[in-house]
N, C-alpha and C. Protein backbone atom coordinates (compact mmCIF):
# COMPACT_ATOMS: atom_id res chain seq x y z
N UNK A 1 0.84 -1.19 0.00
CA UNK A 1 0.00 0.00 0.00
C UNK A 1 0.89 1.25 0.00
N UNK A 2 0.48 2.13 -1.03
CA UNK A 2 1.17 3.68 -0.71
C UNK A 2 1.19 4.36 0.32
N UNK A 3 2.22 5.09 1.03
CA UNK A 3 1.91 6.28 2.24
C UNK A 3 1.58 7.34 1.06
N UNK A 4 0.65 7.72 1.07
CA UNK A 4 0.56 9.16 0.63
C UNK A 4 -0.34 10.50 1.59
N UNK A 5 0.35 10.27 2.63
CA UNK A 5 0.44 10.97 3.96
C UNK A 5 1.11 12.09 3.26
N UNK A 6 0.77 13.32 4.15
CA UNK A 6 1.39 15.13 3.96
C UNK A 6 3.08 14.82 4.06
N UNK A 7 3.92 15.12 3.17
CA UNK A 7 5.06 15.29 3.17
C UNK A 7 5.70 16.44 4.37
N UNK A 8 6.80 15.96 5.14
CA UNK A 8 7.46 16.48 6.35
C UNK A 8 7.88 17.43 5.32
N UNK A 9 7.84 18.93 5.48
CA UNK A 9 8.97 19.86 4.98
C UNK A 9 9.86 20.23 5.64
N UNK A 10 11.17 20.20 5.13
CA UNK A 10 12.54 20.52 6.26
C UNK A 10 12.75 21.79 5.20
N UNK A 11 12.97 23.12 5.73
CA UNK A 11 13.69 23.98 5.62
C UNK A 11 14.68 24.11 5.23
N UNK A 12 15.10 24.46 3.92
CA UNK A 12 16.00 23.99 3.13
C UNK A 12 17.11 25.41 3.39
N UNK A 13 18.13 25.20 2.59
CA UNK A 13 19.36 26.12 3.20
C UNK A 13 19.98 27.14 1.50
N UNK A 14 19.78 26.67 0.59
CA UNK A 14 20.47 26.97 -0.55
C UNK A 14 21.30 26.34 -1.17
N UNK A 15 22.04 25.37 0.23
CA UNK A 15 23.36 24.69 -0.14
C UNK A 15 22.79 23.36 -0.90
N UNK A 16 22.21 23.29 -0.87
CA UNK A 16 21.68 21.24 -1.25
C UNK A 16 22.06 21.68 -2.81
N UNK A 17 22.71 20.39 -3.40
CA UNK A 17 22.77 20.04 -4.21
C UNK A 17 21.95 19.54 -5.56
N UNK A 18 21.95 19.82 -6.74
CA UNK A 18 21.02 18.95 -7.92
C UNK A 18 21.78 17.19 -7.71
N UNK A 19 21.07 16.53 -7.86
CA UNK A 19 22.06 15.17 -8.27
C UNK A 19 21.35 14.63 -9.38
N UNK A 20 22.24 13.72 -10.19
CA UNK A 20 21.64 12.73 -11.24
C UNK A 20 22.08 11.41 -10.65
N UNK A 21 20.68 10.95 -10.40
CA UNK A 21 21.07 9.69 -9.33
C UNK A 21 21.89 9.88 -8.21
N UNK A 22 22.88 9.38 -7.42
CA UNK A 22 23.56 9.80 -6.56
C UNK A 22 24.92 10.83 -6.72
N UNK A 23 24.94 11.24 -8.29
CA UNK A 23 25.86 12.43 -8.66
C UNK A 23 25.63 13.61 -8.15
N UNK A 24 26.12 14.32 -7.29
CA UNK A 24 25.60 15.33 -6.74
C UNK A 24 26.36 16.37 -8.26
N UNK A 25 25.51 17.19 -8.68
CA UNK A 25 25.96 18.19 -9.71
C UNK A 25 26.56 19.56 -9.16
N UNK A 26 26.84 20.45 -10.18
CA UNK A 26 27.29 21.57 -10.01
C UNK A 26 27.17 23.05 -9.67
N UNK A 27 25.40 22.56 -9.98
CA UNK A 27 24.42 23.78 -9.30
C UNK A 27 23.69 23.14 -8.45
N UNK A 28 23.19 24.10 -7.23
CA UNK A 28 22.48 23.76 -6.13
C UNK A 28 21.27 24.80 -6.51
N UNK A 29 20.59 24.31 -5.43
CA UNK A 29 19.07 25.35 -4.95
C UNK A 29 19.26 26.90 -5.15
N UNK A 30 20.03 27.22 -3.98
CA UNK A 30 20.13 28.64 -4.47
C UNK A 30 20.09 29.47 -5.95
N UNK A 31 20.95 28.23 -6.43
CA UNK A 31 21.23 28.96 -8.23
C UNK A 31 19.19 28.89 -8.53
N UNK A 32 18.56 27.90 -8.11
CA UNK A 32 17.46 27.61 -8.56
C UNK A 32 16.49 29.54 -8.15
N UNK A 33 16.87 29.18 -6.96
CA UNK A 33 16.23 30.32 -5.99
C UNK A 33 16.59 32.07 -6.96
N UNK A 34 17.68 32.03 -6.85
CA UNK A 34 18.54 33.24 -7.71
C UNK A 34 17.21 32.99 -9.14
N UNK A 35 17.41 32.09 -9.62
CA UNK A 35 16.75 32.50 -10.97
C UNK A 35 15.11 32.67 -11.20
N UNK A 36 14.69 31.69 -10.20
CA UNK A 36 13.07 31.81 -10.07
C UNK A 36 12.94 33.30 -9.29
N UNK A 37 13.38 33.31 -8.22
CA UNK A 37 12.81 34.44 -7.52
C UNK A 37 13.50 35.51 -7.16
N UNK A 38 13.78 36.26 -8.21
CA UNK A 38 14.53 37.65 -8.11
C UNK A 38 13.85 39.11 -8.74
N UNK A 39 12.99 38.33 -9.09
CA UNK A 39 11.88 39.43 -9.39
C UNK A 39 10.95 39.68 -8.14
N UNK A 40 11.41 40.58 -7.72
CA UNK A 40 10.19 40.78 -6.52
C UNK A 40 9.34 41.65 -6.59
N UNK A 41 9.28 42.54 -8.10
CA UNK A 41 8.00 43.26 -8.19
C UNK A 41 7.15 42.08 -9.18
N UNK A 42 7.49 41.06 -9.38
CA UNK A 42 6.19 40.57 -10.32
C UNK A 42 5.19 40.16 -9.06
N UNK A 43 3.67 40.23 -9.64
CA UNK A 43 2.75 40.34 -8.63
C UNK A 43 2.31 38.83 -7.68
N UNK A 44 3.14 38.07 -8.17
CA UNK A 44 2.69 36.75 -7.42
C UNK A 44 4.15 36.44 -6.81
N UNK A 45 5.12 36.94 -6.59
CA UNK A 45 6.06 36.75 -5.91
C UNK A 45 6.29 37.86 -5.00
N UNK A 46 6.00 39.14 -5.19
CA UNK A 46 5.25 39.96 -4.14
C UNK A 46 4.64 39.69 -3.20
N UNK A 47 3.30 38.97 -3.61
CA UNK A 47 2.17 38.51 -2.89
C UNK A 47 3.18 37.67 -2.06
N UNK A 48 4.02 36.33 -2.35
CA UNK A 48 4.73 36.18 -0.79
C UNK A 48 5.35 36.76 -0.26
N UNK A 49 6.70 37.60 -0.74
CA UNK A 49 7.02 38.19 -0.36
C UNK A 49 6.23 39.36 0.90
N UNK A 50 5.29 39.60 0.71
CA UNK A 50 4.47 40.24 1.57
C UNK A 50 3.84 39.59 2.78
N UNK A 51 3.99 38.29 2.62
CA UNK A 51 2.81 37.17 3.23
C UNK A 51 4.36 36.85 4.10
N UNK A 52 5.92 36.95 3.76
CA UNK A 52 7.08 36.60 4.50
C UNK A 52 7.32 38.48 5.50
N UNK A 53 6.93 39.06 5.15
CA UNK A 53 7.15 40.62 5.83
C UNK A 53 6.42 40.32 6.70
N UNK A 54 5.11 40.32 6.89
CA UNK A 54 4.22 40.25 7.96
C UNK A 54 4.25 39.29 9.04
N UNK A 55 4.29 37.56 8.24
CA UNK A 55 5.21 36.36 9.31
C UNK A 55 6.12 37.52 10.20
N UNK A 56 6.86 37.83 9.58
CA UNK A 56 8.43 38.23 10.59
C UNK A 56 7.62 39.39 11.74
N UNK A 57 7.07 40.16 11.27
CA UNK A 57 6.44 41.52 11.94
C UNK A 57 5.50 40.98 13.05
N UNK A 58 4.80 39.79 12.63
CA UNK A 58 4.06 39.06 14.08
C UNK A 58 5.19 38.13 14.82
N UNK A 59 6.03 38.06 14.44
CA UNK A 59 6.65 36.80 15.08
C UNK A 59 6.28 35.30 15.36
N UNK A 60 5.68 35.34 13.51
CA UNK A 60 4.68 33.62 13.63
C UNK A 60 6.01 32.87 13.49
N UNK A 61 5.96 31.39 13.87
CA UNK A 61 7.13 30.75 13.90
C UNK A 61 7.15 30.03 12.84
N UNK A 62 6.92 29.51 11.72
CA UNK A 62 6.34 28.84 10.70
C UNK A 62 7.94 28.66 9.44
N UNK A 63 7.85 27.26 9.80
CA UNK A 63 9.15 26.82 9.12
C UNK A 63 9.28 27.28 7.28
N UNK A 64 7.88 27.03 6.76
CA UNK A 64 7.92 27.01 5.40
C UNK A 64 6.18 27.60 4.93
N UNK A 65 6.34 28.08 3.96
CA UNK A 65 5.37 28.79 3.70
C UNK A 65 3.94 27.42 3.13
N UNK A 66 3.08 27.56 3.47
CA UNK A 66 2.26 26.04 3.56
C UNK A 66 0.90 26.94 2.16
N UNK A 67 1.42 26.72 0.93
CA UNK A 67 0.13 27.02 0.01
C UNK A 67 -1.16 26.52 -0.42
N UNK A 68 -1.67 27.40 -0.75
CA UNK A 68 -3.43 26.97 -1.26
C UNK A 68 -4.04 27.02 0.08
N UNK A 69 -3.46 27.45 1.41
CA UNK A 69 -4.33 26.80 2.49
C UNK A 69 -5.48 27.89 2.64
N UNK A 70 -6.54 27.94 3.48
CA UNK A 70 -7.49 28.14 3.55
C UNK A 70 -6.83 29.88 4.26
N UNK A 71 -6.13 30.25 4.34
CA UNK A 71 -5.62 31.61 5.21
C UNK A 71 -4.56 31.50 4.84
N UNK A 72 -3.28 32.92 4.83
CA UNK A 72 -1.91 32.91 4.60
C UNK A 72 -0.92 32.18 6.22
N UNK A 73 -1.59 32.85 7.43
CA UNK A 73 -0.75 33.25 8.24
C UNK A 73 -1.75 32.65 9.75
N UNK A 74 -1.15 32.24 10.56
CA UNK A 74 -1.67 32.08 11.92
C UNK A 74 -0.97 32.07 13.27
N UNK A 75 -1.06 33.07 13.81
CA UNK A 75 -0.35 34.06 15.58
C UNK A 75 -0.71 32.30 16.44
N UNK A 76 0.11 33.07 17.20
CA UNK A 76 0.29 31.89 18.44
C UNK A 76 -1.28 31.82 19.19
N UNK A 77 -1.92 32.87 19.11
CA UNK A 77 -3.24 33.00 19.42
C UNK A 77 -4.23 32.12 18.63
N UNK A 78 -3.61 31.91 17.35
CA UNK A 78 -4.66 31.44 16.24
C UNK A 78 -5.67 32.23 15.89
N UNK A 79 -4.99 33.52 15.50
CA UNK A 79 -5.88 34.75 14.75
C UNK A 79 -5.22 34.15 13.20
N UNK A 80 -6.16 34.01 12.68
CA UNK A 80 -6.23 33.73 10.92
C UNK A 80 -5.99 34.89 10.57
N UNK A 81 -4.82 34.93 9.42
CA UNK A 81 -4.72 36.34 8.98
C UNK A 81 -4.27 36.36 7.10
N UNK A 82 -5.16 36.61 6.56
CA UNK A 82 -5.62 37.01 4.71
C UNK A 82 -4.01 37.62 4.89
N UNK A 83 -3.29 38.03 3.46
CA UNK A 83 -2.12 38.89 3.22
C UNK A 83 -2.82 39.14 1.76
N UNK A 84 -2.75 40.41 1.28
CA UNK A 84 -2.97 41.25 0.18
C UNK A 84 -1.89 41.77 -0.32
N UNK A 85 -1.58 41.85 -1.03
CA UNK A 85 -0.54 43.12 -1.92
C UNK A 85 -0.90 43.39 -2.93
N UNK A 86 -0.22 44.73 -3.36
CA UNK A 86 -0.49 45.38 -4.44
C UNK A 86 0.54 46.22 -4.61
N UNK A 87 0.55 46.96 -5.86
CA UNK A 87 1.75 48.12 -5.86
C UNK A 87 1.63 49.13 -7.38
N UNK A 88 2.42 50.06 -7.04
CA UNK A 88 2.21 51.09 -8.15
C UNK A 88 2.81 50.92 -9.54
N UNK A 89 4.15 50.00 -9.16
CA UNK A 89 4.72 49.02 -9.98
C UNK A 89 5.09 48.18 -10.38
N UNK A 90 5.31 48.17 -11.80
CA UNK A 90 5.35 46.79 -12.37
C UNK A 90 6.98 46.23 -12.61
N UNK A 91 7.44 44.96 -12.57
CA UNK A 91 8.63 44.86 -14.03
C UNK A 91 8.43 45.54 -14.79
N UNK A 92 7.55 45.26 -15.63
CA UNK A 92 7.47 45.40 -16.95
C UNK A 92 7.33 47.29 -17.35
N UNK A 93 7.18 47.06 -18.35
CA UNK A 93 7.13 48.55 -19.05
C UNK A 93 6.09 49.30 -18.75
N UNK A 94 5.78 50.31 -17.82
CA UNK A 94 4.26 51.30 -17.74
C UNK A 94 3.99 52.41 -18.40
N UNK A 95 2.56 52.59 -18.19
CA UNK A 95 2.67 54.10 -19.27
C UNK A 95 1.97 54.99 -18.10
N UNK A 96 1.75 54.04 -16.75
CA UNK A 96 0.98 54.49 -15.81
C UNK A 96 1.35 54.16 -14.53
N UNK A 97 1.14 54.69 -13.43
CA UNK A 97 0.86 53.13 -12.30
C UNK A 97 -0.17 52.39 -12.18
N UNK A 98 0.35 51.14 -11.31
CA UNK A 98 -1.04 50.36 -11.41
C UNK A 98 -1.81 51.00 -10.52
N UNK A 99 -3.06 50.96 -10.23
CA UNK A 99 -4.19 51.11 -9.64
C UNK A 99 -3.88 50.31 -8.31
N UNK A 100 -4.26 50.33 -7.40
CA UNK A 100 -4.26 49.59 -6.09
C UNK A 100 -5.46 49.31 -5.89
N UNK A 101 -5.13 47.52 -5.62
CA UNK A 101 -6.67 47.00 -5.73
C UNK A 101 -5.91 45.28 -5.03
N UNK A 102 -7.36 44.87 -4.59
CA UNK A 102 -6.94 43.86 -3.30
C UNK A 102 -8.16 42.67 -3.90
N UNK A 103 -7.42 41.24 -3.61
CA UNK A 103 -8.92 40.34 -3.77
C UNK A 103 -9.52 39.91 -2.68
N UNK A 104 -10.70 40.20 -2.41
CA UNK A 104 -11.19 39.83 -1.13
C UNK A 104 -12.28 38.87 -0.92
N UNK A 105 -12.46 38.30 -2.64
CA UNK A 105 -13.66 37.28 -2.22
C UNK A 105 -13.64 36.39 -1.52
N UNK A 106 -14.71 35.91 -1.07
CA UNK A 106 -15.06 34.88 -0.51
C UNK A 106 -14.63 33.70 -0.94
N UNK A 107 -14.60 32.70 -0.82
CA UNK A 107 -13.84 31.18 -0.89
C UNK A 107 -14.01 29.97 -0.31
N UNK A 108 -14.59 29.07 -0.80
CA UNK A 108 -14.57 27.63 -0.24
C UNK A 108 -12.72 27.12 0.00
N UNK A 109 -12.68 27.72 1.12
CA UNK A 109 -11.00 27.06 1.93
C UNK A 109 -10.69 25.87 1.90
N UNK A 110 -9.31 25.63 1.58
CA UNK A 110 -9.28 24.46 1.31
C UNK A 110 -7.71 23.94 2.66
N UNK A 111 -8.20 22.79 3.29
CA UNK A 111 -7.56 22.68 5.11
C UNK A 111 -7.16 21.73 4.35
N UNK A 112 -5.41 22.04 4.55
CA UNK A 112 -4.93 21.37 4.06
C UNK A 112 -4.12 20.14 4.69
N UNK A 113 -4.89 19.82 6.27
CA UNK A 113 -4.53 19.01 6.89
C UNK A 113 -5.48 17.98 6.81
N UNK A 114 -6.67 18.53 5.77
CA UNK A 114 -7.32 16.99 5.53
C UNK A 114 -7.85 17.00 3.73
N UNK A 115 -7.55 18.00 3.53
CA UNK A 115 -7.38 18.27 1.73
C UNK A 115 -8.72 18.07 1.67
N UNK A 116 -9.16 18.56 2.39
CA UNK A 116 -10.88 18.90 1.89
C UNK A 116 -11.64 20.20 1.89
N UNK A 117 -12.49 20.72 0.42
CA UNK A 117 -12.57 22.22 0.84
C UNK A 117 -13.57 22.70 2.10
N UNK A 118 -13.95 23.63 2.31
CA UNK A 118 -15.70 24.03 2.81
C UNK A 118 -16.14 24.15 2.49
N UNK A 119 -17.29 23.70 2.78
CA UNK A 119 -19.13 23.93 2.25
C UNK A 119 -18.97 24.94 2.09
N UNK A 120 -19.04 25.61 2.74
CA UNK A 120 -19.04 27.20 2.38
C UNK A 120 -18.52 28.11 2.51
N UNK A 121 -18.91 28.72 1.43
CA UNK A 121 -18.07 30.21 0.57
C UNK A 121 -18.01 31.20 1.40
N UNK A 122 -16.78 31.79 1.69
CA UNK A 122 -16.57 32.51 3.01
C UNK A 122 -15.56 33.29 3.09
N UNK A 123 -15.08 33.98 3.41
CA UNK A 123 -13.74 34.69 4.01
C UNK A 123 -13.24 33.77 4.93
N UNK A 124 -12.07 33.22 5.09
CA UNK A 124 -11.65 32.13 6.10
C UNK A 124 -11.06 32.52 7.36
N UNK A 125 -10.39 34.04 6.91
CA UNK A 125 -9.65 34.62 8.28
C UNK A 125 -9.90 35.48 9.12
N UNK A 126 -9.97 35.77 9.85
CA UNK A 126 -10.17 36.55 10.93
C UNK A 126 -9.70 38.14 10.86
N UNK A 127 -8.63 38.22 10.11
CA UNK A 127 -8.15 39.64 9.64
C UNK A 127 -7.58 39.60 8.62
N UNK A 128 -7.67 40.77 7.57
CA UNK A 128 -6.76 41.19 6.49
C UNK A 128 -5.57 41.77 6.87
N UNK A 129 -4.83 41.69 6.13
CA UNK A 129 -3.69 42.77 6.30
C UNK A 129 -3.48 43.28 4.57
N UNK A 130 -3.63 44.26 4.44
CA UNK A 130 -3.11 45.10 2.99
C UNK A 130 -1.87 45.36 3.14
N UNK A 131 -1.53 45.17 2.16
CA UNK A 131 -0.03 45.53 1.70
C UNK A 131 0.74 46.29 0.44
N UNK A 132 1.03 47.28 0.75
CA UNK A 132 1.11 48.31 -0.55
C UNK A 132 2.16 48.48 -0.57
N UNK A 133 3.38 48.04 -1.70
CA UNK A 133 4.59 48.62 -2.31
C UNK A 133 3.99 50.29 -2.55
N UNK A 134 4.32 51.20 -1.96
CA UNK A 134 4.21 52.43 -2.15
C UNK A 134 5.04 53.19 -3.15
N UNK A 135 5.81 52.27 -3.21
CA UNK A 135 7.15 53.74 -4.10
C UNK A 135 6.62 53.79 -5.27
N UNK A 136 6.80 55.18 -5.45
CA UNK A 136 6.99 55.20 -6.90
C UNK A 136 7.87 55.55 -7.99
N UNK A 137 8.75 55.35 -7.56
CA UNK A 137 9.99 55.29 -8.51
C UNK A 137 10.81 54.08 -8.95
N UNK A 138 11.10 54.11 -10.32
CA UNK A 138 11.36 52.44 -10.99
C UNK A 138 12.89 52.37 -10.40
N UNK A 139 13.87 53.32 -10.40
CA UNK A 139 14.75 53.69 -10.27
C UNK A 139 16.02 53.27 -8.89
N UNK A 140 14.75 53.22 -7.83
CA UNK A 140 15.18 53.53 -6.85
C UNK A 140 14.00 52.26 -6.04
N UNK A 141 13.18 51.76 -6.51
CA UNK A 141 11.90 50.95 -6.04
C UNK A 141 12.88 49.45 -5.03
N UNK A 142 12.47 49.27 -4.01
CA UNK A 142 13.42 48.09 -3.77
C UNK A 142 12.61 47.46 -2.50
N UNK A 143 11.36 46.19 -2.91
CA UNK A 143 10.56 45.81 -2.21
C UNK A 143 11.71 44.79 -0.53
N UNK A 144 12.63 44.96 -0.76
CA UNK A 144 13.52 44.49 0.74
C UNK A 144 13.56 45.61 1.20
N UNK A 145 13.60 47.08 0.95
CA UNK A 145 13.49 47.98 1.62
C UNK A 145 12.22 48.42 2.55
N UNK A 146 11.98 48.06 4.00
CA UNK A 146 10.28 48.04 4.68
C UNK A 146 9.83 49.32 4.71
N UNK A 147 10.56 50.28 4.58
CA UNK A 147 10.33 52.11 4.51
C UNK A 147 9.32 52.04 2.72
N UNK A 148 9.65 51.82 2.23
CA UNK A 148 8.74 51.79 0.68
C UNK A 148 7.32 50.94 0.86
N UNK A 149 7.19 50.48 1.96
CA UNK A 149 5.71 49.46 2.49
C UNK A 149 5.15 50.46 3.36
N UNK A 150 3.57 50.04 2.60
CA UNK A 150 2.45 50.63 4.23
C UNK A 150 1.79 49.06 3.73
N UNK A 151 0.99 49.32 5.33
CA UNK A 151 -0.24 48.50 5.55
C UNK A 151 -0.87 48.86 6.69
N UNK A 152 -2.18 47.96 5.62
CA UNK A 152 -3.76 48.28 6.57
C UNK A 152 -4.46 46.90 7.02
N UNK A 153 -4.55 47.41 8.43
CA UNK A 153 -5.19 46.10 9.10
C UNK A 153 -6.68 46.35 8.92
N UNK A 154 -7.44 45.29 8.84
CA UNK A 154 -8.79 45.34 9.02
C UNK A 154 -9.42 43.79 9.20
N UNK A 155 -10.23 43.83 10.45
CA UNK A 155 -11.14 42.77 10.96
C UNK A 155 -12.23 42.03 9.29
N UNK A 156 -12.21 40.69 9.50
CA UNK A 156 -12.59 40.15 8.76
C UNK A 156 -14.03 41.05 8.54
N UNK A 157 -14.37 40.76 9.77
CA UNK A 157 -15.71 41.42 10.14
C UNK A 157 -16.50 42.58 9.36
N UNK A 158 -15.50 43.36 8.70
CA UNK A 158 -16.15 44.33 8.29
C UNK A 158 -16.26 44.32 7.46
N UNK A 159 -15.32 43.53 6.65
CA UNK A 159 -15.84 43.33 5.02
C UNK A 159 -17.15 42.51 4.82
N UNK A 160 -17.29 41.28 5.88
CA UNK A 160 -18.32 40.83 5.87
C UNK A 160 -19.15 41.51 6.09
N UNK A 161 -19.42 42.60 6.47
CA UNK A 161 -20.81 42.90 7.28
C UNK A 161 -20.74 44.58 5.71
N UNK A 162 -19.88 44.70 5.59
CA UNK A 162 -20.14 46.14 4.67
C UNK A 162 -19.62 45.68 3.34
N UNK A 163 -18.57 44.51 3.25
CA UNK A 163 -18.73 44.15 1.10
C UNK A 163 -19.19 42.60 1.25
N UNK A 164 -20.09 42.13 1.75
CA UNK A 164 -19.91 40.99 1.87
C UNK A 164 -19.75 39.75 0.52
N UNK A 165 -20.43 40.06 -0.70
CA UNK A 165 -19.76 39.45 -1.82
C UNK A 165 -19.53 40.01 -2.69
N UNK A 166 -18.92 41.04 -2.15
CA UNK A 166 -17.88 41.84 -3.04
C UNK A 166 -16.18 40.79 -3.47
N UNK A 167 -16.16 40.68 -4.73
CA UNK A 167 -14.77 39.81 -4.37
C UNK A 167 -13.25 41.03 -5.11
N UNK A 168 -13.22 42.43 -5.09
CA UNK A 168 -12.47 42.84 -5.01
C UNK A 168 -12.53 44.45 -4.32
N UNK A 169 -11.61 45.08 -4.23
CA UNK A 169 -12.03 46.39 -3.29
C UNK A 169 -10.78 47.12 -3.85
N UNK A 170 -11.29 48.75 -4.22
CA UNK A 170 -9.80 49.36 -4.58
C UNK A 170 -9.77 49.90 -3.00
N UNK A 171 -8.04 51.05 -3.27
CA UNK A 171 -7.46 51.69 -2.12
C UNK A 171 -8.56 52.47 -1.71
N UNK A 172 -9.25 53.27 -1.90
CA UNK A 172 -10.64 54.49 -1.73
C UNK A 172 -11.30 53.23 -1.13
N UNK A 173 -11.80 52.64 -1.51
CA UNK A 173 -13.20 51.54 -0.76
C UNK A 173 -12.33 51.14 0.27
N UNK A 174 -11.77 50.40 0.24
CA UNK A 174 -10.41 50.18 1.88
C UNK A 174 -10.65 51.02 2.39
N UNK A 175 -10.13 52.39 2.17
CA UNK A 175 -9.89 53.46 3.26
C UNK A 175 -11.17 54.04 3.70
N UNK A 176 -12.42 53.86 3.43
CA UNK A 176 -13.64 54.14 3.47
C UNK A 176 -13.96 53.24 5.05
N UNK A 177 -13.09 52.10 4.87
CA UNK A 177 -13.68 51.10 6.17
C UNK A 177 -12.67 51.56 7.43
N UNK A 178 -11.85 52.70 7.23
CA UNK A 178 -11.07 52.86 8.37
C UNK A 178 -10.22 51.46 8.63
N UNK A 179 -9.32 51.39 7.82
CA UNK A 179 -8.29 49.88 8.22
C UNK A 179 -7.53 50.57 9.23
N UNK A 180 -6.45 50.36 9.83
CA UNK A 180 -5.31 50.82 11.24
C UNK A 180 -4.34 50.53 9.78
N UNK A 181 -3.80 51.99 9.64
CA UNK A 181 -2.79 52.36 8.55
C UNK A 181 -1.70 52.03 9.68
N UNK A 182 -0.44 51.00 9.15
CA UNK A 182 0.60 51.39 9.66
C UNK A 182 2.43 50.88 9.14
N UNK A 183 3.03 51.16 9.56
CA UNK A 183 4.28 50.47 8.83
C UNK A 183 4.66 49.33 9.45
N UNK A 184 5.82 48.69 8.93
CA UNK A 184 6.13 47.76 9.25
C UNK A 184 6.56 47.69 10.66
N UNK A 185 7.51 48.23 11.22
CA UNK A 185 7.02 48.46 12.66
C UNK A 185 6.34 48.34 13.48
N UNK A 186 4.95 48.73 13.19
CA UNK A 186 4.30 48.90 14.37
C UNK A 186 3.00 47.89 14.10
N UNK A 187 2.93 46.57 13.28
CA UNK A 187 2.14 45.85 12.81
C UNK A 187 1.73 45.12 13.79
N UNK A 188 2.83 44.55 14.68
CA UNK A 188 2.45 43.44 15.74
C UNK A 188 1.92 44.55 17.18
N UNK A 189 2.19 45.43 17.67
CA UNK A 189 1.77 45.86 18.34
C UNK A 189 0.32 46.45 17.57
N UNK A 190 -0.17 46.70 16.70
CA UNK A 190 -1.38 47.47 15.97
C UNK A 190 -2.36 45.67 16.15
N UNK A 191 -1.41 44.53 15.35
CA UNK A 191 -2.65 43.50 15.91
C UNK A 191 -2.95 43.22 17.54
N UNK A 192 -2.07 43.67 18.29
CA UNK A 192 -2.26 42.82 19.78
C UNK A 192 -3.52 44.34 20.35
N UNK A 193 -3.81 45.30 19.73
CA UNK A 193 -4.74 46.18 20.34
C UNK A 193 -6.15 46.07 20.25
């Protein structure tokens, strides 16, 4: 019979090796890492990137980033917490900035400790956190820099109760709900209030 039980993830280092069969080769992970993920304004490597800023800013302890799950992020409390990003820029070539805009629909979650979704369509977490690359300069733009980030906290609650199947929201509709604007700094003390 197969184990096809949840795979243990160990926290990998950069150093590990490619092998062909037991040949260990000449490039490792890192080279992998360097080439996949060095774009940190494209918008889905952002999006972790943002979802790894906030981990650090609560002080969640979380070995490896666990995807598709039903929420990004969960405090020692077990406050469920959404991560959003967005930003003014792109890689690529603009003739504009982007617009700032967040997805907030609802969702049959999918728990990925028993790989089954929910009945029902829902917001899964307990709080948002927005996340806005602010800069606007291509020049000088550098998403490892936390001074070029804001964010806005806001209780699940209120989207439910004021967009409830709304499944996107620009910056103006956000700021309409009064989120707790703040920087990176002051994130974990802004959730513990």
């Amino acid at each position: 019979m197969k184990d096809l039980k949840a795979i243990t993830v160990t926290p990998k280092t950069g150093g590990e090796s490619f092998l062909d069969y037991d040949k260990k080769l000449d490039f490792k992970l890192i080279n992998f890492w360097s080439w996949s993920q060095s774009n940190l304004l494209s918008n889905s490597l952002r999006g972790v990137l943002a979802e790894f800023i906030v981990k650090t800013a609560l002080d969640i302890k979380s070995d490896y980033r666990l995807e598709w799950d039903a929420y990004d992020l969960e405090t020692k409390n077990g406050l469920k917490i959404e991560v959003k990003s967005s930003a003014y820029l792109q890689s690529w070539k603009q003739t504009t900035f982007s617009k700032i805009s967040f997805d907030i629909s609802p969702k049959k979650g999918w728990n990925s400790e028993t790989n089954e979704y929910a009945k029902v369509v829902e917001r899964q977490s307990d709080f948002y956190i927005f996340c806005i690359l602010k800069h606007q300069d291509k020049r000088t733009v550098n998403p490892l820099n936390l001074n070029q980030w804001l964010f806005y906290l806001l209780p699940t609650q209120i989207l439910n109760e004021q967009k409830p199947t709304q499944k996107t929201i620009s910056l103006n509709s956000l700021l309409k709900l009064n989120p707790k604007e703040c920087k990176f700094d002051d994130i974990k003390n802004e959730m513990s209030s």
